[in-house]
Every structure is written in C-alpha cells, then in structure tokens.
Protein backbone atom coordinates (compact mmCIF):
# COMPACT_ATOMS: atom_id res chain seq x y z
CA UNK A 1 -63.13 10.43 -2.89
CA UNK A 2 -63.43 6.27 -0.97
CA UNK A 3 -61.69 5.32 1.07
CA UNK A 4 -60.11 2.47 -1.81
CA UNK A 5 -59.05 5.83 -4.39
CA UNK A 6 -57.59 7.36 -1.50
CA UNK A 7 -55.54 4.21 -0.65
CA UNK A 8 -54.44 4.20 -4.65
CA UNK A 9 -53.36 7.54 -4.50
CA UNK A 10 -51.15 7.37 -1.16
CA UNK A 11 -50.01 4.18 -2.31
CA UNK A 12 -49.04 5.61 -5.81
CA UNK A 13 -47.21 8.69 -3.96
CA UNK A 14 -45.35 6.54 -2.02
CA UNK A 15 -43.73 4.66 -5.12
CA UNK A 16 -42.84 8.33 -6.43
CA UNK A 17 -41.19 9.10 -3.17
CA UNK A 18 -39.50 5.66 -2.58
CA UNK A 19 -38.09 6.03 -6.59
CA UNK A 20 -37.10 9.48 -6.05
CA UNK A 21 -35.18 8.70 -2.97
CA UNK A 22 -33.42 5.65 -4.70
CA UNK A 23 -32.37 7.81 -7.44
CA UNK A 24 -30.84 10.38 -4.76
CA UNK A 25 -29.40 7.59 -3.05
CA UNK A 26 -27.63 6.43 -6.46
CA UNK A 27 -26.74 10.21 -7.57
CA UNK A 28 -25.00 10.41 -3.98
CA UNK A 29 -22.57 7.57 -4.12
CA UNK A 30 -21.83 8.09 -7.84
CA UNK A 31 -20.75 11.08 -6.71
CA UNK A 32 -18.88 9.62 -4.09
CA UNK A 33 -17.11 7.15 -5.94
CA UNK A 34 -16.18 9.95 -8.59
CA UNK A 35 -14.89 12.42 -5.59
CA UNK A 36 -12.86 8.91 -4.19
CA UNK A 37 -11.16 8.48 -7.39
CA UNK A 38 -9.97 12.08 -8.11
CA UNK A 39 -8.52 12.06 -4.69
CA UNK A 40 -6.73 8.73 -5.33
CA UNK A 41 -5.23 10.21 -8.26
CA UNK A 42 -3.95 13.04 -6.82
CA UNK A 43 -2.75 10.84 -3.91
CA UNK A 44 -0.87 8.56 -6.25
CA UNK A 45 0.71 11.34 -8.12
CA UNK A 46 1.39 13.20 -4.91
CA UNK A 47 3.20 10.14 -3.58
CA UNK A 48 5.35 9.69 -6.86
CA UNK A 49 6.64 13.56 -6.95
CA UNK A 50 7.89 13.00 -2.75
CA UNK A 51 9.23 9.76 -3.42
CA UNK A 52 11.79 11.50 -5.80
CA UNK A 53 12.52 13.71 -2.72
CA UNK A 54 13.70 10.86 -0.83
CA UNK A 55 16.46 9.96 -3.00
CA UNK A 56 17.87 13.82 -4.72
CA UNK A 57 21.35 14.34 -3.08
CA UNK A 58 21.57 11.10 -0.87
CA UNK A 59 24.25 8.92 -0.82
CA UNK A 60 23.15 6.25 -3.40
CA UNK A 61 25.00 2.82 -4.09
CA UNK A 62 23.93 0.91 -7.54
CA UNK A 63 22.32 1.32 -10.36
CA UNK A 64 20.01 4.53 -10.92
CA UNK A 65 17.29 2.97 -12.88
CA UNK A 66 17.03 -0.28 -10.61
CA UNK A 67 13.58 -1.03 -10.34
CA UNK A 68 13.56 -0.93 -6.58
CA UNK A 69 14.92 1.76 -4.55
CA UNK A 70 15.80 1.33 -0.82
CA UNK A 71 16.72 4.17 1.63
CA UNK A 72 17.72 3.86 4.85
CA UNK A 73 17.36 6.07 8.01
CA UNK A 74 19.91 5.64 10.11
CA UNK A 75 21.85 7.47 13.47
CA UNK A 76 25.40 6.64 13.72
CA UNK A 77 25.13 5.98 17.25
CA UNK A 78 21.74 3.90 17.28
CA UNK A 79 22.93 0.09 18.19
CA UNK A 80 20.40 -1.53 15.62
CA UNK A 81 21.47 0.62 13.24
CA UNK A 82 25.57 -0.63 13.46
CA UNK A 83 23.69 -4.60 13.73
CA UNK A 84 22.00 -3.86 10.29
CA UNK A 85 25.01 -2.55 8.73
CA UNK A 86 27.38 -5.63 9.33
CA UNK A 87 24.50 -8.50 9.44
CA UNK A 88 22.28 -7.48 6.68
CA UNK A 89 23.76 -4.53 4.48
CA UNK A 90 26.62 -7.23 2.74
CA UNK A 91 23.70 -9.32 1.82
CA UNK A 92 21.97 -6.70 0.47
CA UNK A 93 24.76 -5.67 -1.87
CA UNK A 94 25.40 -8.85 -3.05
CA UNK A 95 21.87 -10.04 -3.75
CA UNK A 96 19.86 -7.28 -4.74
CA UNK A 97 22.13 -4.27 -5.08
CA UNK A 98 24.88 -5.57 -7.38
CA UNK A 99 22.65 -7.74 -9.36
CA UNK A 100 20.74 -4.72 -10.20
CA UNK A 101 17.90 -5.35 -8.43
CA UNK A 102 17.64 -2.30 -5.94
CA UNK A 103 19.74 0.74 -5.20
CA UNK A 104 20.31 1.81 -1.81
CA UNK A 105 20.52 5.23 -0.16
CA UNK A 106 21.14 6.50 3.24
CA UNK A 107 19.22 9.61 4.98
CA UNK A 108 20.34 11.08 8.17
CA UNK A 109 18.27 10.42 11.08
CA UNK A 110 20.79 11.64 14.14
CA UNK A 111 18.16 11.51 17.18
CA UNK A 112 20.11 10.06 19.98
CA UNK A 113 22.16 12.92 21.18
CA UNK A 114 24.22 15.88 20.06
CA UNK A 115 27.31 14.09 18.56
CA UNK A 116 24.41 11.98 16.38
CA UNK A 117 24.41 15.36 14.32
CA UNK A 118 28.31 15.86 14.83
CA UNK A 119 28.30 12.20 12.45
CA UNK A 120 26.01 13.23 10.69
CA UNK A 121 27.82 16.22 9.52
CA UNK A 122 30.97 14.92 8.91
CA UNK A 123 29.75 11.81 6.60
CA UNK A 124 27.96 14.72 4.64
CA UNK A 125 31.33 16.66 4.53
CA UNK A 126 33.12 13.03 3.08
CA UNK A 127 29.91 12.71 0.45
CA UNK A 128 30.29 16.27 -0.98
CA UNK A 129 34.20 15.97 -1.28
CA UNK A 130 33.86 12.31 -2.74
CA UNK A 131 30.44 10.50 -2.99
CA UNK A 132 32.54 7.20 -3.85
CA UNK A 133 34.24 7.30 -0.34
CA UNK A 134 30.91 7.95 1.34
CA UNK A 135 30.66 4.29 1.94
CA UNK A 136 33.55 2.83 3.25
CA UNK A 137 33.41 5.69 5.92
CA UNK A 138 29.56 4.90 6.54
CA UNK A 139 30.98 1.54 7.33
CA UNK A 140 34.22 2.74 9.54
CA UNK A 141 31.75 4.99 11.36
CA UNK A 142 29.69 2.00 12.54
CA UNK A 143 32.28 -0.51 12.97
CA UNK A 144 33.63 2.26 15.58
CA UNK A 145 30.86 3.23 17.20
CA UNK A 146 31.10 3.79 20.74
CA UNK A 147 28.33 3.27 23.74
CA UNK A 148 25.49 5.45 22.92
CA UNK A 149 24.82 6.76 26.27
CA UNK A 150 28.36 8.35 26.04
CA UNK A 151 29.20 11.64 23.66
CA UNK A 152 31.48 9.27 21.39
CA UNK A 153 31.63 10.88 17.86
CA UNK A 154 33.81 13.85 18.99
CA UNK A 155 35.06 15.89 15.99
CA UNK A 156 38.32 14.53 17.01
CA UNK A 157 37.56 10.84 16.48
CA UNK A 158 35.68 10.91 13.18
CA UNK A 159 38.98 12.34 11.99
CA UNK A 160 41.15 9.43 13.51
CA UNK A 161 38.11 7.62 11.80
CA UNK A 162 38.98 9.25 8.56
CA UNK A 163 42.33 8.69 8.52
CA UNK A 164 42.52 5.14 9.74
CA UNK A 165 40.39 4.33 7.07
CA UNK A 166 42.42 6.06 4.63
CA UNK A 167 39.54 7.22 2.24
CA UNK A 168 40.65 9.69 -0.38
CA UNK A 169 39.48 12.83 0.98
CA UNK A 170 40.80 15.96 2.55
CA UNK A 171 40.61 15.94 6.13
CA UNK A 172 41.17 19.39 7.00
CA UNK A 173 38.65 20.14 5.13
CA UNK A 174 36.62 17.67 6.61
CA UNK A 175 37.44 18.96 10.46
CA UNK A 176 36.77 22.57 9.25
CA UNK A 177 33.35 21.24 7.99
CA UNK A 178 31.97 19.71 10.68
CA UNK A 179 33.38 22.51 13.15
CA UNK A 180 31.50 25.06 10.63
CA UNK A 181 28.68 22.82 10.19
CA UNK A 182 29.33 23.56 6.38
CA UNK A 183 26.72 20.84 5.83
CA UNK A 184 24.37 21.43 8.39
CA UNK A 185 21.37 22.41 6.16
CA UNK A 186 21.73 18.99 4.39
CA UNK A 187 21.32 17.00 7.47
CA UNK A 188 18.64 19.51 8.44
CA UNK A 189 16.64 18.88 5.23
CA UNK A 190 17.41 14.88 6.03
CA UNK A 191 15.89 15.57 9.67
CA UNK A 192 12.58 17.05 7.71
CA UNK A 193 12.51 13.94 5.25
CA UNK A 194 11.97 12.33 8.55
CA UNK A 195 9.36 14.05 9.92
CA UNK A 196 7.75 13.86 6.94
CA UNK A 197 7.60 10.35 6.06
CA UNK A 198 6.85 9.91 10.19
CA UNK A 199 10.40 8.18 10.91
CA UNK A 200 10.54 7.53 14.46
CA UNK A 201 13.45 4.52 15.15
CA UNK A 202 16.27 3.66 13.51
CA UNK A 203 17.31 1.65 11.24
CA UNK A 204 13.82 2.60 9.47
CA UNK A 205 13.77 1.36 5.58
CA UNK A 206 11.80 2.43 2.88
CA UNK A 207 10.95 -0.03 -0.37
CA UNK A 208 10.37 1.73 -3.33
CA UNK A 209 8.60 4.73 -0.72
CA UNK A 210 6.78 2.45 1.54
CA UNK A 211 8.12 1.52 5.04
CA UNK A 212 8.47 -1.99 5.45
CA UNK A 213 8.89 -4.15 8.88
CA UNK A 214 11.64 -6.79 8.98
CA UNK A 215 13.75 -8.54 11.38
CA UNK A 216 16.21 -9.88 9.42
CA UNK A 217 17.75 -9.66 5.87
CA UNK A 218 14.82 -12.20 4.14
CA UNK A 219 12.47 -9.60 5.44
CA UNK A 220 14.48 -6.76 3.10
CA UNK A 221 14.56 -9.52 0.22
CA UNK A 222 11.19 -10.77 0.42
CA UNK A 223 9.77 -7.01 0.00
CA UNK A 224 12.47 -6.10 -2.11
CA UNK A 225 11.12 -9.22 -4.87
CA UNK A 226 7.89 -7.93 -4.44
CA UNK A 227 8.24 -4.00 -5.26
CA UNK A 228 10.28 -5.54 -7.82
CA UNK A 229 7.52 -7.56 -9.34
CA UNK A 230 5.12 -4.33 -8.95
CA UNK A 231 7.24 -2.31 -10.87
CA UNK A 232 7.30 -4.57 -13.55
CA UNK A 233 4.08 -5.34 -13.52
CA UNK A 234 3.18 -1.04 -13.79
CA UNK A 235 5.47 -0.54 -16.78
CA UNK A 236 3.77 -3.40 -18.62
CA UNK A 237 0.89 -1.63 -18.04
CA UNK A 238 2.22 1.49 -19.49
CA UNK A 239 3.81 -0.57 -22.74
C-alpha cells in the first residue's frame, strides 16, 4: 500500500474516532443534564414537604392561606431578638400581616443559657392552653427581658409575667408546666427545626422557607413583596 493510501486510510480513521468521541461526548452530558433535572425535582419537592414542617404546631398570626409565610427563630433572652420585636414586628402586622399579605410564626431557638429553655417552655405551656394569648405574652416576655448574661427568666418571673399581663390562661397550670417541662418535647422538636434549616443567631427569619438577611423592617418588606410576587407568579403557572 503508498505511502498517499496509507495517509487516506489514517486520515479516514481518525474522522471515525473524532465522530465517535463527539457522539460520547454528547451521550455524556445528555445524560448529565437528564440526571441534573431528576435531582432538581426531587430537591424542589423535598423542599416543599419540610417547608410544611416549619409551620405544623407553631404559633401562627394571620391568615393561613397568605401567600407568604414568615417564621421567626427567636431566644427570649437574645437582645436583637427583643429590638426586632418592638422596632419591626408592629410594622410587620400592619403592612403585610393584617393586609393578608404574610402570616407569621415563631419557632423556639433558646441558645443563650438554661433559662432560654425555661421561656421557652412556658410560652409553649400559654400556646397549648390558649394559642390566642400566645402573643401578647411573646410580647410581655420581651418587653421584660432582663440582661442576658444573668439567669433572668426564673419560673417565678414568667409567672409575675403572666399575671401582670393578665392573659386568659391558667397559671398554675402554667407553673406546673414549665416545672414538669410538660412541653419540653415541643421546644425540643423546635431546637431540631433549627439544626435542620442550619439556624445559628437569633432573630433568624425565614420567607416563604428561604432565610433572608435584613437590617431593618424594608429588608422583611422588600423580600416579603417578592416571595409574594413568586407565588403568584407559580399558581398562574399551575392555572
């Protein structure tokens, strides 16, 4: 065979291979891209089913078919936490919770020290006598809140709490509660929320499932609009 048929022939072969390894090449990421969207799927409807964790048996305030959902973490004796609640939570109610915007929850996060949990149980105690009252003694809680370096919320004074605030529930039950820790495997199951969705400060929010950052209360509104618009824009999709 010359030297020019030999040249042909190589030539020729290396089309075949450089075809053959195109078509691999293309098989591979088609497969890739059919492997990426499986696992998005399952992602998305992984996401949806613990979403719904975040909000069964939490204190909730406003409507339960509001587009957006937000859910606070919170410690009774985190500082930030007690800032939140008087600068941005009444803007929050009156702009996007009572207008039917959002509905807000709150999820145990007590970190800071021993008595964190102490709170923590006895606002659980209030919400499973009377989830109305839950927030007006979420509020007293904070507006009494003592220096978190000391062990402030004594049994003792989230009674006085209790009773200065005058909410409608029994406080002997209440005392017996949190000295039983009758509710301590709700706040535990809070505390594993929190691991879960990788909640290390408070106040941590969540919009709609997602973890936002914000500094102030047009933060909370701005993402707030937007899950809003996101929502609508999905069950247009679905229509």
């Amino acid at each position: 065979m010359s030297d020019k048929k030999n040249r042909r022939v190589e030539r020729a072969r290396q089309r075949e291979r450089k075809q053959l390894l195109q078509k691999l090449v293309i098989a591979t990421l088609l497969v890739v891209a059919v492997a990426a969207g499986v696992v998005m799927m399952i992602n998305s409807k992984s996401t949806t089913k613990d979403s719904a964790e975040l909000y069964k048996n939490q204190p909730m305030i406003g409507q339960a078919d509001a587009p957006v959902k937000i859910v606070e973490f919170g410690d009774f004796k985190c500082p930030a936490c007690k800032r939140f609640t008087i600068r941005d939570y009444p803007q929050i109610k009156k702009e996007l919770i009572d207008t039917g915007i959002a509905s807000f929850y709150f999820v145990n996060f007590p970190f800071l020290g021993s008595d964190s949990t102490t709170a923590g149980l006895a606002v659980e105690s209030v919400f499973a006598q009377k989830p109305a009252a839950f927030w007006d003694y979420y509020k007293a809680i904070y507006d009494a809140q003592g220096d978190e370096r000391t062990n402030w919320a004594t049994t003792d004074k989230l009674i006085e709490i209790a009773e200065q605030t005058n909410i409608a529930v029994d406080v002997n039950r209440l005392r017996q509660d949190i000295e039983k820790e009758t509710q301590m495997q709700q706040v535990e199951d809070d505390l594993a929320l929190a691991k879960k969705y990788r909640i290390t400060s408070t106040p941590t929010l969540l919009v709609n499932g997602e973890k936002i950052k914000f500094e102030d209360f047009d933060d909370i509104k701005q993402a707030v609009l937007k899950a809003r618009d996101e929502q609508k824009a999905k069950d247009e999709a679905k229509k």
